[in-house]
Protein backbone atom coordinates (compact mmCIF):
# COMPACT_ATOMS: atom_id res chain seq x y z
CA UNK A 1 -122.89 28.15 -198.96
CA UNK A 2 -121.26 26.51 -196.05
CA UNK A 3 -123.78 24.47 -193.56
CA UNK A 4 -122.82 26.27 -190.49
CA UNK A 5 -123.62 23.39 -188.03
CA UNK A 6 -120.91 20.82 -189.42
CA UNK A 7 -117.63 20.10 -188.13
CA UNK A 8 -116.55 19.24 -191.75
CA UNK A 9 -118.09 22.26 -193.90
CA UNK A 10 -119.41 21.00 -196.87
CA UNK A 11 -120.46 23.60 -199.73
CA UNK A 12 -124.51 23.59 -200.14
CA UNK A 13 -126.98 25.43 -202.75
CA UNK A 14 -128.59 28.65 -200.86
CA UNK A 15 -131.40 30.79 -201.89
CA UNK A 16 -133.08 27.62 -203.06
CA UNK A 17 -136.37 28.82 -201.70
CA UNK A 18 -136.53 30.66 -205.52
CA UNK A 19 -137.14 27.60 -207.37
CA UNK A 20 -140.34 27.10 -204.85
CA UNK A 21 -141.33 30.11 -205.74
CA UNK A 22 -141.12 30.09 -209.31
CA UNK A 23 -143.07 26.40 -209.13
CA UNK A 24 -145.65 28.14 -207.16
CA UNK A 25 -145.84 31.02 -209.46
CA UNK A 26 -146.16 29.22 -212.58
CA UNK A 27 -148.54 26.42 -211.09
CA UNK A 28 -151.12 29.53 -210.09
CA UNK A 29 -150.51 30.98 -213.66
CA UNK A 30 -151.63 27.86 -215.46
CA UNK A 31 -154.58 27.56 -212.45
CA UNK A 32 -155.91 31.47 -213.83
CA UNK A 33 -158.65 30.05 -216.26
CA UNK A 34 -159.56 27.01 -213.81
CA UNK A 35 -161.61 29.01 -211.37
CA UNK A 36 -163.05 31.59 -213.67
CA UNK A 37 -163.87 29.98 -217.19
CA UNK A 38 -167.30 29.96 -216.67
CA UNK A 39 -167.52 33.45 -215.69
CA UNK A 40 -164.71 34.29 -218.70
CA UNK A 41 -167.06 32.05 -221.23
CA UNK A 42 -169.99 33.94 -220.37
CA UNK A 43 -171.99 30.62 -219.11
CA UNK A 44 -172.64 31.89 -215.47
CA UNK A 45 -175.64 31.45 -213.82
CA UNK A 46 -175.50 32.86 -210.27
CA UNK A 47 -175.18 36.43 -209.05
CA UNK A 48 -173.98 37.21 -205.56
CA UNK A 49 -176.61 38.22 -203.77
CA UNK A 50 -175.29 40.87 -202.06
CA UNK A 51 -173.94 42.45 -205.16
CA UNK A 52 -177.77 42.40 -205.94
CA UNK A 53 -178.98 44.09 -203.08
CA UNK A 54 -176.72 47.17 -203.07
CA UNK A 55 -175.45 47.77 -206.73
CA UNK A 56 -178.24 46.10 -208.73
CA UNK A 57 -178.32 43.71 -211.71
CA UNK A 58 -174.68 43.90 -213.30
CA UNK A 59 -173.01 41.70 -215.66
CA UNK A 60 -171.71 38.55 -214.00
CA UNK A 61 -168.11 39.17 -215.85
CA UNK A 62 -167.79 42.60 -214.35
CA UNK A 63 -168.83 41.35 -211.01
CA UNK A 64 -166.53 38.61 -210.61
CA UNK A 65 -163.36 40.28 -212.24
CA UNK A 66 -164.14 43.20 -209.61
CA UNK A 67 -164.44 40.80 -206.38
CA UNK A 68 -162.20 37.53 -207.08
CA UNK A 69 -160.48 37.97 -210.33
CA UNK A 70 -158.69 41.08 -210.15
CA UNK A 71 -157.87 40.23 -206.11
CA UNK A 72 -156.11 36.84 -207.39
CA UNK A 73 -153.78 38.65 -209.61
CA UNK A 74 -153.23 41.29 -207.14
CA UNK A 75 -152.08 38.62 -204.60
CA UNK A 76 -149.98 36.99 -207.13
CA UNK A 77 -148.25 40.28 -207.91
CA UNK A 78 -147.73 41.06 -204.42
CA UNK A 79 -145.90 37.36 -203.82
CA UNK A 80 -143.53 37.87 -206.89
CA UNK A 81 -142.56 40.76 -206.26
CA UNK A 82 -141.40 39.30 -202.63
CA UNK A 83 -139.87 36.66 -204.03
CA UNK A 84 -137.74 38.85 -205.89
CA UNK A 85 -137.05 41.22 -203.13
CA UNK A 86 -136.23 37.73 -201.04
CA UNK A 87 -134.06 36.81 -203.81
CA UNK A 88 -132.26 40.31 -203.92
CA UNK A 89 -131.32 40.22 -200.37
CA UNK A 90 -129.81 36.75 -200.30
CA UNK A 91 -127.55 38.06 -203.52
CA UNK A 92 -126.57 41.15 -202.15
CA UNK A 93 -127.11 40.46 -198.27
CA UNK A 94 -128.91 43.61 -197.26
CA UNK A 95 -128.90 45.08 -194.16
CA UNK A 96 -131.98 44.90 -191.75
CA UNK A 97 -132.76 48.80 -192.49
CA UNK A 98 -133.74 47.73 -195.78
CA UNK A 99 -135.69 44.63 -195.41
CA UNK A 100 -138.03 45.96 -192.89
CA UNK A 101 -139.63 48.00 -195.67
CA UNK A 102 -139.82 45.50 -198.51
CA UNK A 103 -143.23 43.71 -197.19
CA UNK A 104 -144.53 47.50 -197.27
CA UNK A 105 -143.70 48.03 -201.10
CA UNK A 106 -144.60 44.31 -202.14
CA UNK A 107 -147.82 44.38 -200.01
CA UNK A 108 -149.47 47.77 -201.65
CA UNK A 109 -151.12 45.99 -204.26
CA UNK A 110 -153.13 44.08 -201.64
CA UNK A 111 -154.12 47.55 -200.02
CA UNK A 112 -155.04 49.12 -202.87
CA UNK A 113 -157.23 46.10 -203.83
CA UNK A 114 -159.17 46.18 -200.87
CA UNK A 115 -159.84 49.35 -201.06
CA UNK A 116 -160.99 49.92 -204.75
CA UNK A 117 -163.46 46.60 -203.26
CA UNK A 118 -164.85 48.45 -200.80
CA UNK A 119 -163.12 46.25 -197.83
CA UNK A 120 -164.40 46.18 -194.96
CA UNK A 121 -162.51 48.75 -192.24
CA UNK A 122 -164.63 47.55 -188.97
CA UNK A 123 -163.76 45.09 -186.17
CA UNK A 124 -166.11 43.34 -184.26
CA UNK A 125 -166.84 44.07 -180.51
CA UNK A 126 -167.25 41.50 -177.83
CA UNK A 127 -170.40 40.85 -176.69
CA UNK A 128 -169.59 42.55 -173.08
CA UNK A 129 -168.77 45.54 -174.82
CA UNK A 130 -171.67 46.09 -177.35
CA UNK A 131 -173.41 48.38 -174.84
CA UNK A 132 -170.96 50.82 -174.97
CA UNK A 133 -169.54 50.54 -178.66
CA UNK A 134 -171.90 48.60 -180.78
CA UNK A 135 -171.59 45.38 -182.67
CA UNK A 136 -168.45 46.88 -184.48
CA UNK A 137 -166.36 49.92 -184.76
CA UNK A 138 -165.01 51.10 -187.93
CA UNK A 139 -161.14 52.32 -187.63
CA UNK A 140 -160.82 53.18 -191.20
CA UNK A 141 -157.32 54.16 -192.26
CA UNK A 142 -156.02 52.12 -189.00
CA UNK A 143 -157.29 48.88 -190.25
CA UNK A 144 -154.83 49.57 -193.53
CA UNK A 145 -152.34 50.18 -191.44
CA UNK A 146 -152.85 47.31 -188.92
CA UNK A 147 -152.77 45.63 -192.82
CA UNK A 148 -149.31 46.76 -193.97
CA UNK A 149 -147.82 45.60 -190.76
CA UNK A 150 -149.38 42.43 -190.77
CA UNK A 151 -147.01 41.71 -194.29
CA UNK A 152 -144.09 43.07 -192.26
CA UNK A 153 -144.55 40.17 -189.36
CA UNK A 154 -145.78 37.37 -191.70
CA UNK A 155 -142.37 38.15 -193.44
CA UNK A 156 -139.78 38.77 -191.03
CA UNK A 157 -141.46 36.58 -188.70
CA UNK A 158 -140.73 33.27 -190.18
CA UNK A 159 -137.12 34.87 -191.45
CA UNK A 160 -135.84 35.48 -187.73
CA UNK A 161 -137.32 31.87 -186.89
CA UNK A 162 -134.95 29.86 -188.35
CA UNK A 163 -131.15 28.41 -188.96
CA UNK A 164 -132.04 24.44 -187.85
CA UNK A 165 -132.50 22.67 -191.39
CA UNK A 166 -135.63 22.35 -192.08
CA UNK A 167 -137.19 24.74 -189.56
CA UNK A 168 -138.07 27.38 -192.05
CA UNK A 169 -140.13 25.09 -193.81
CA UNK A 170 -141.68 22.86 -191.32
CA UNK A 171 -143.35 25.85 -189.81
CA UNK A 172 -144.44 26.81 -193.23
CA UNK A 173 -146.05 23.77 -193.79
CA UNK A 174 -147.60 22.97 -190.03
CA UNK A 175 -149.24 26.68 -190.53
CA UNK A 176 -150.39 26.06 -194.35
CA UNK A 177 -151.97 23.03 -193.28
CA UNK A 178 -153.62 24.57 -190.16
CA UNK A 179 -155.08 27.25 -192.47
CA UNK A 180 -156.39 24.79 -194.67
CA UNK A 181 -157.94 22.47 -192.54
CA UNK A 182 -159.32 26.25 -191.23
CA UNK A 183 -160.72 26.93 -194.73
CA UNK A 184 -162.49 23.32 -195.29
CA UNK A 185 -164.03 23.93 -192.13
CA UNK A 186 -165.42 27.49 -193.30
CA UNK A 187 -166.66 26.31 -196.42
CA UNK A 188 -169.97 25.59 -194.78
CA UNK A 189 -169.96 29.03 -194.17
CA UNK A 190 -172.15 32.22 -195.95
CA UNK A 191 -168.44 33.53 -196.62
CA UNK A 192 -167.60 30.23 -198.28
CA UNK A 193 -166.10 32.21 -201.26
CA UNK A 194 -163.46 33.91 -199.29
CA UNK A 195 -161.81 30.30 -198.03
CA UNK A 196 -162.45 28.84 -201.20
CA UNK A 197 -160.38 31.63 -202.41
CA UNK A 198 -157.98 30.76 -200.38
CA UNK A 199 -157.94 27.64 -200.71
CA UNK A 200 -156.58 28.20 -204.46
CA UNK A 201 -153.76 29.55 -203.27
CA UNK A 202 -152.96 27.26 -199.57
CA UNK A 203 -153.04 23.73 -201.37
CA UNK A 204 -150.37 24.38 -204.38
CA UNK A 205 -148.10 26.14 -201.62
CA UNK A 206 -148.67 23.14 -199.50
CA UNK A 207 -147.34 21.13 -202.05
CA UNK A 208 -144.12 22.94 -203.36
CA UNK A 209 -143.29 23.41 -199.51
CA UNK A 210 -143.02 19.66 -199.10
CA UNK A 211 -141.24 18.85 -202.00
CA UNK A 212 -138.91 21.74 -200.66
CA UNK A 213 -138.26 19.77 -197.20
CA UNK A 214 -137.75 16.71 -198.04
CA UNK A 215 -134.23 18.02 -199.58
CA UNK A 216 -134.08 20.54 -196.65
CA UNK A 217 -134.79 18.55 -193.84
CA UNK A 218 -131.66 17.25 -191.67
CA UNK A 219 -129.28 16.63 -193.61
CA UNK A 220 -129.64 19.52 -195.49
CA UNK A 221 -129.12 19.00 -199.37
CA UNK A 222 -129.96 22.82 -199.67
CA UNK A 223 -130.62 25.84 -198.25
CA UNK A 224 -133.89 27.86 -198.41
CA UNK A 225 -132.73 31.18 -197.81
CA UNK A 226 -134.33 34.52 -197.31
CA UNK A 227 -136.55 34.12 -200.38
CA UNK A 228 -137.98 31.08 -198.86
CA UNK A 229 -138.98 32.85 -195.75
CA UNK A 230 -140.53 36.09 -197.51
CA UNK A 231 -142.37 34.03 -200.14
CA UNK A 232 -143.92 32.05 -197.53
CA UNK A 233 -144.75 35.06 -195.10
CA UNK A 234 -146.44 37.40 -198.18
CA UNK A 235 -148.48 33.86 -198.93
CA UNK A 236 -149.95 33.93 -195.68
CA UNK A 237 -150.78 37.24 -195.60
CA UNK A 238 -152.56 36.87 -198.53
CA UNK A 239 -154.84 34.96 -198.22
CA UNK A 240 -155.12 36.00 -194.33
CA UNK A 241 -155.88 39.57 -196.21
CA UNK A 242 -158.14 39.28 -199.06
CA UNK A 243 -159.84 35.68 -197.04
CA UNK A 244 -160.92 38.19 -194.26
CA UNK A 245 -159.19 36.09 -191.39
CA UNK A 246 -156.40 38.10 -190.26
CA UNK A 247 -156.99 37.43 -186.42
CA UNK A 248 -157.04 33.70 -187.06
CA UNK A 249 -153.94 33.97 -189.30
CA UNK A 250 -152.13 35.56 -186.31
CA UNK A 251 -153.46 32.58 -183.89
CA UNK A 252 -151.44 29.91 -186.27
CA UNK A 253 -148.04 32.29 -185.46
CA UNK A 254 -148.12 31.99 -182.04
CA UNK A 255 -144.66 30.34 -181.66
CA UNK A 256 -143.43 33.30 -184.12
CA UNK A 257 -145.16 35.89 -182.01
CA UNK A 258 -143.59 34.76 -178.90
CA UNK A 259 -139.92 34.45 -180.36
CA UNK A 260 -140.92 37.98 -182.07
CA UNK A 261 -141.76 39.31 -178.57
CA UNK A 262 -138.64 37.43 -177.50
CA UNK A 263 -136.03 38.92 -179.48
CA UNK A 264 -137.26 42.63 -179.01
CA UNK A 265 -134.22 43.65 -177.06
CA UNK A 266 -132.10 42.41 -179.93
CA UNK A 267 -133.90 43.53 -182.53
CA UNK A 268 -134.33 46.96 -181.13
CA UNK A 269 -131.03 47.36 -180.22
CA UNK A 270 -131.10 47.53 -176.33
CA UNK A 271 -128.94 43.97 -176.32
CA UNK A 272 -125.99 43.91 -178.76
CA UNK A 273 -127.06 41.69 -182.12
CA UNK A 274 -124.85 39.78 -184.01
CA UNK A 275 -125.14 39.25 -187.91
CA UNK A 276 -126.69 35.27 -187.28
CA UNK A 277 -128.21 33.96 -183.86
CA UNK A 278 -128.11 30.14 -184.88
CA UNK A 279 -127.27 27.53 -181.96
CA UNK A 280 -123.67 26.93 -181.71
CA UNK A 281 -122.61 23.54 -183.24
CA UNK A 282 -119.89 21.46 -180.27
CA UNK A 283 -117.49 19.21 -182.38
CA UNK A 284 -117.28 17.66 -179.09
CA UNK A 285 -120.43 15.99 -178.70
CA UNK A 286 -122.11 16.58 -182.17
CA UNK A 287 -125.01 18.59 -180.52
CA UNK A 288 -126.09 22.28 -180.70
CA UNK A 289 -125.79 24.27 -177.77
CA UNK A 290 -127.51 27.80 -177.50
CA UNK A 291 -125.43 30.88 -178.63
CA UNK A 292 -124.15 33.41 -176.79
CA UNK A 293 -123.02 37.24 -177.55
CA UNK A 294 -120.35 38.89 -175.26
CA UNK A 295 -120.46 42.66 -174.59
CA UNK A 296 -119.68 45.52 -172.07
CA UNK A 297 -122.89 46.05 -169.76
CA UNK A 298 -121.83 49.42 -169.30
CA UNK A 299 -121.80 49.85 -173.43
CA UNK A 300 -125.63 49.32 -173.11
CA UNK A 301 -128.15 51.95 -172.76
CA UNK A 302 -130.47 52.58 -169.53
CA UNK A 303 -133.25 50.43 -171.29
CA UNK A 304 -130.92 47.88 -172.08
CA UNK A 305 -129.58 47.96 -168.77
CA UNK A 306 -133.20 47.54 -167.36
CA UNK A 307 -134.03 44.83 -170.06
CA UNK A 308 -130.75 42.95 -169.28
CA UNK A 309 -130.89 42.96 -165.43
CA UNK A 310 -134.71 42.35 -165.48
CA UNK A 311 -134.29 39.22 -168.34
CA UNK A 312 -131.67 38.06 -165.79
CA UNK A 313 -133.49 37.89 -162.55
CA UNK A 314 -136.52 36.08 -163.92
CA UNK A 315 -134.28 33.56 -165.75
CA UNK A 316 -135.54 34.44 -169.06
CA UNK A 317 -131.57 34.54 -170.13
CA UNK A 318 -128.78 33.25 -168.72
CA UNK A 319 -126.05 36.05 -168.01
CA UNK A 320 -122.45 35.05 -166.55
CA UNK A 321 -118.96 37.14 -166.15
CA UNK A 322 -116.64 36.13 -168.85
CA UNK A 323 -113.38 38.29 -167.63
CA UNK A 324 -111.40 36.55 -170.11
CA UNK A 325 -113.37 36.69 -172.96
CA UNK A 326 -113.51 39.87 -175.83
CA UNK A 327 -116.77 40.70 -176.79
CA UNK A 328 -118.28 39.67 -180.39
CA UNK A 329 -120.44 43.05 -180.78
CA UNK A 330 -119.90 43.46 -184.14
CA UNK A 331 -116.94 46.02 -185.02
CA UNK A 332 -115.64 47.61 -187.73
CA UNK A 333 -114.75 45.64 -191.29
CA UNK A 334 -110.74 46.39 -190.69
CA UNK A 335 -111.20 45.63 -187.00
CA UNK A 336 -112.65 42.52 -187.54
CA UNK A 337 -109.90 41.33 -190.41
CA UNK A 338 -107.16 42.60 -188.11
CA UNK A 339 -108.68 40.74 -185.02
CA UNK A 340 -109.05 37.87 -186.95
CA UNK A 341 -105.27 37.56 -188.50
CA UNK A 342 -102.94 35.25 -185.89
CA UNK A 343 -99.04 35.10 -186.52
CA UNK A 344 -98.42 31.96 -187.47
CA UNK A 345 -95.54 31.80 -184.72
CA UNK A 346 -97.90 32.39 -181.78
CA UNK A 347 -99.40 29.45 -179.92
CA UNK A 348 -103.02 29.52 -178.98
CA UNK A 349 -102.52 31.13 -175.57
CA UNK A 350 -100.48 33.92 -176.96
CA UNK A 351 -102.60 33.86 -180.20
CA UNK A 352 -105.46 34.67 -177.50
CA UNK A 353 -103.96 37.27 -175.13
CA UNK A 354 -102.68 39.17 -178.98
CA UNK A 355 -106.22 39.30 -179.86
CA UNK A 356 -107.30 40.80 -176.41
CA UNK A 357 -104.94 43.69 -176.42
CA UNK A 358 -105.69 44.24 -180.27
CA UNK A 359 -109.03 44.75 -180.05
CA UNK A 360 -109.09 46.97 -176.84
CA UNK A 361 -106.50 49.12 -178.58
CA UNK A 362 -109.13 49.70 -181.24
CA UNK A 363 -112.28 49.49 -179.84
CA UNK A 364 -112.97 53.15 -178.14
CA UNK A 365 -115.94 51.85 -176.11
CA UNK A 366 -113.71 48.36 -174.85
CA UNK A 367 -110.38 51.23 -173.65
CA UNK A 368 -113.08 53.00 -171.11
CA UNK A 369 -114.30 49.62 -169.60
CA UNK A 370 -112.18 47.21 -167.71
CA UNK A 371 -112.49 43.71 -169.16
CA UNK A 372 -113.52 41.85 -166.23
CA UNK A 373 -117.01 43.73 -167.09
CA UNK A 374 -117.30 41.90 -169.96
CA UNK A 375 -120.78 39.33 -170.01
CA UNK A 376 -121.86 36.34 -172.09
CA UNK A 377 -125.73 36.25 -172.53
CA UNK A 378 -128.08 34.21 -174.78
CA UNK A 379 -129.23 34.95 -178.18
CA UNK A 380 -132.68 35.63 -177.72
CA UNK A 381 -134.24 33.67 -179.60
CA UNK A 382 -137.10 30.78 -178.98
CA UNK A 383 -134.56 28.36 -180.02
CA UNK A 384 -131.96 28.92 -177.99
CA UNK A 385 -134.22 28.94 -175.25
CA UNK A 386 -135.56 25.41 -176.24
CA UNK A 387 -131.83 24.13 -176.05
CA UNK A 388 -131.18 25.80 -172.41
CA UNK A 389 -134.59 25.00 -171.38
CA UNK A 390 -134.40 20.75 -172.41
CA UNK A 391 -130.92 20.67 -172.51
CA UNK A 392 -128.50 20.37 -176.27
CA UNK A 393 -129.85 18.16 -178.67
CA UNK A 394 -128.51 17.40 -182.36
CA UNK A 395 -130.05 19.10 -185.21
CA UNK A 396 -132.30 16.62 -186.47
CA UNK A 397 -134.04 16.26 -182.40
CA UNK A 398 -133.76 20.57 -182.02
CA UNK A 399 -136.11 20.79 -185.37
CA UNK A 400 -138.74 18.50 -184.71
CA UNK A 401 -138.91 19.73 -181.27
CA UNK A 402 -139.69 22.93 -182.75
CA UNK A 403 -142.18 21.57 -184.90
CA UNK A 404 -144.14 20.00 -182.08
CA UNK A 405 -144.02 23.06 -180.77
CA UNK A 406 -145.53 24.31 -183.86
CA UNK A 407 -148.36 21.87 -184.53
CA UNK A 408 -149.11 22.04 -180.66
CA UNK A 409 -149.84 26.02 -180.78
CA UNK A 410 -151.64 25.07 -184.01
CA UNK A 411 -154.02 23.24 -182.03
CA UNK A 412 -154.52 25.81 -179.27
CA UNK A 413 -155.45 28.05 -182.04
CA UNK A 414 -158.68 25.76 -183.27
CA UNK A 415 -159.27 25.89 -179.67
CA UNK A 416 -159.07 29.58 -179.19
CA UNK A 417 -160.84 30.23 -182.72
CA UNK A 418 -163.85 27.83 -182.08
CA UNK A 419 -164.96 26.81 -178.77
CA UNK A 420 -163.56 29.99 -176.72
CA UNK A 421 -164.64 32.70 -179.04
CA UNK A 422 -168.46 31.72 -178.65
CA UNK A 423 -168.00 33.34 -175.46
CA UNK A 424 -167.04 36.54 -176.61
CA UNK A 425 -168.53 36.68 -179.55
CA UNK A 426 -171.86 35.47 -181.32
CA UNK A 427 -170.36 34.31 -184.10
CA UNK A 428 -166.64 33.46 -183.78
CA UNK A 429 -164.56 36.56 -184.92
CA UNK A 430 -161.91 36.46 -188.34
């Protein structure tokens, strides 16, 4: 693949993000027996004490195979069979239709898990509201739901995140971390076998994730690809799932929420979308400059509309005329090849004004709207904003912005998860 932010295009590996997974995979299969040889030997001494109290004495194999063994396999089938789904969508390039239900499919073996263990379905209630509803409130099926779309975000969260080299992993690793540092703290703990659990999992992805970036980082010797970005998602929601912290996980994606929140218009359709939102690269200056997609406002609908005139009196985007521009909604295949074939006799101002007529002449919505309608907005996207916000920077300065970014919400989450949930809660809330 091409590395999209050079002025000189240089072919690079994509879909590298496989090999991390495969690592990971086969590190965790060689870990199996580590955990659980005593228990697999028949040498253990210790039953779980709440095991005791509501299903009586039981074998210790059959207890632990139940609660921990048969959980770890069921996580590592769910992240294989993203990695595989990650891998088939960076060989065949699937459309967004598609993707949005593979953390569903890879993520049922988790559900079905925690419910043949009895999981847990009830949420606690803030101490102001215990009057009224208790300590907790069971939602049954609704907590598997909130579940299932809890792999969706952890997924496609991190995926829409990303085009900088080494974004995709940097945010991987400043959340791993922050989720282990969360785990060491819980191991004083009465769940302490949950976040040892996942501890099992967080430390080997920790390391395959920086071996990854140090060839990803600027400048790029590879690309990570989709696969990267689903493996990493379905990891956290792993152990987020079956380590009974799914709040907290969600408190380490804060920058993701916000740039998920962010791009809703976009994603939903309201604003046109193009195929990629990544900064646009200036040859001029070496630095990345947010990108920009050109449409009619009268094409949009009356939410879009709304979204696009509210966006642009706050200043969340920047909107400006561009009479002499065509938009870059995306168009037909032949359009697009026909558009995008110059004579070679024309000279770039006629090359231009041949483009302009070409595409109104086949674009029904473009022959019904006069062209000096025509409006440039920002990608929506928490990157772009960074760039229009501090100004361009080059690639290397635009990641590890990003990752401050990062490890600064990461921080605000220990802050949020320890000393401000005491207030709302007696003990501070998963």
């Amino acid at each position: 693949m091409s590395s999209f932010n050079c002025f000189q295009f240089t072919l690079r590996p994509e879909a590298q993000g496989v090999l991390c997974g495969v690592v990971f995979l086969s590190i965790m299969f060689l870990f199996i027996p580590v955990p659980f040889w005593r228990y697999l030997v028949g040498k253990a001494d210790m039953q779980p004490l709440e095991v005791c109290q509501t299903n009586g004495i039981k074998g210790e194999q059959e207890i632990i195979f139940k609660s921990q063994f048969i959980q770890f396999l069921a996580g590592l089938l769910s992240i294989c069979c993203m990695l595989f789904l990650g891998f088939a969508d960076d060989a065949l390039n699937l459309p967004w239709r598609h993707k949005i239900g593979f953390p569903f499919v890879a993520g049922l073996p988790l559900l079905m898990v925690y419910l043949a263990n009895d999981g847990t379905t009830s949420i606690a209630v803030p101490v102001i509201l215990r009057s009224t509803f208790g300590t907790s409130v069971d939602i049954g099926i609704l907590y598997y739901i909130y579940m299932g779309l809890l792999t969706v975000f952890c997924t496609n969260s991190i995926n829409i995140y990303a085009g900088v080299n080494g974004l995709e992993v940097g945010q991987a690793i400043v959340i791993g971390a922050s989720l282990i540092l969360f785990n060491l703290i819980e191991l004083s703990s009465y769940h302490w076998r949950v976040h040892l659990f996942s501890l099992y999992f967080l430390i080997p992805f920790l390391a395959v994730c920086w071996s990854l970036y140090r060839v990803n980082r600027y400048p790029a010797k590879v690309f990570v690809g989709d696969t990267f970005c689903y493996f990493a998602g379905m990891t956290f929601a792993v152990v987020g799932i079956l380590g009974h912290f799914s709040k907290t996980l969600l408190l380490f994606f804060l920058p993701q929420i916000v740039n998920f929140l962010y791009s809703t218009p976009q994603l939903f359709g309201l604003i046109p979308c193009p195929r990629h939102r990544l900064p646009r690269y200036d040859p001029t200056d070496g630095l990345l400059h947010p990108s920009r997609v050109r449409f009619h406002p009268k094409s949009l609908s009356r939410p879009g509309q709304f979204v696009l005139t509210v966006f642009s009196y706050v200043g969340i985007i920047e909107c400006k005329l561009c009479p002499d521009c065509i938009p870059n909604i995306p168009t037909s295949p032949r359009t697009e090849m026909i558009v995008s074939q110059p004579s070679e006799n024309m000279s770039s101002d006629e090359e231009q004004t041949s483009e302009r007529q070409r595409a109104r002449s086949r674009s029904p919505v473009q022959t019904k709207l006069p062209t000096e309608e025509i409006v440039e907005v920002d990608n929506l996207t928490v990157i772009n904003m960074m760039l229009r916000v501090l100004g361009p920077k080059n690639e290397q300065q635009t990641t590890n912005t990003l990752l401050l970014l990062q490890i600064l919400c990461s921080c605000f989450a220990f802050m949020i998860r320890y000393p401000l949930a005491w207030l709302f809660y007696d003990v501070p809330a998963k």
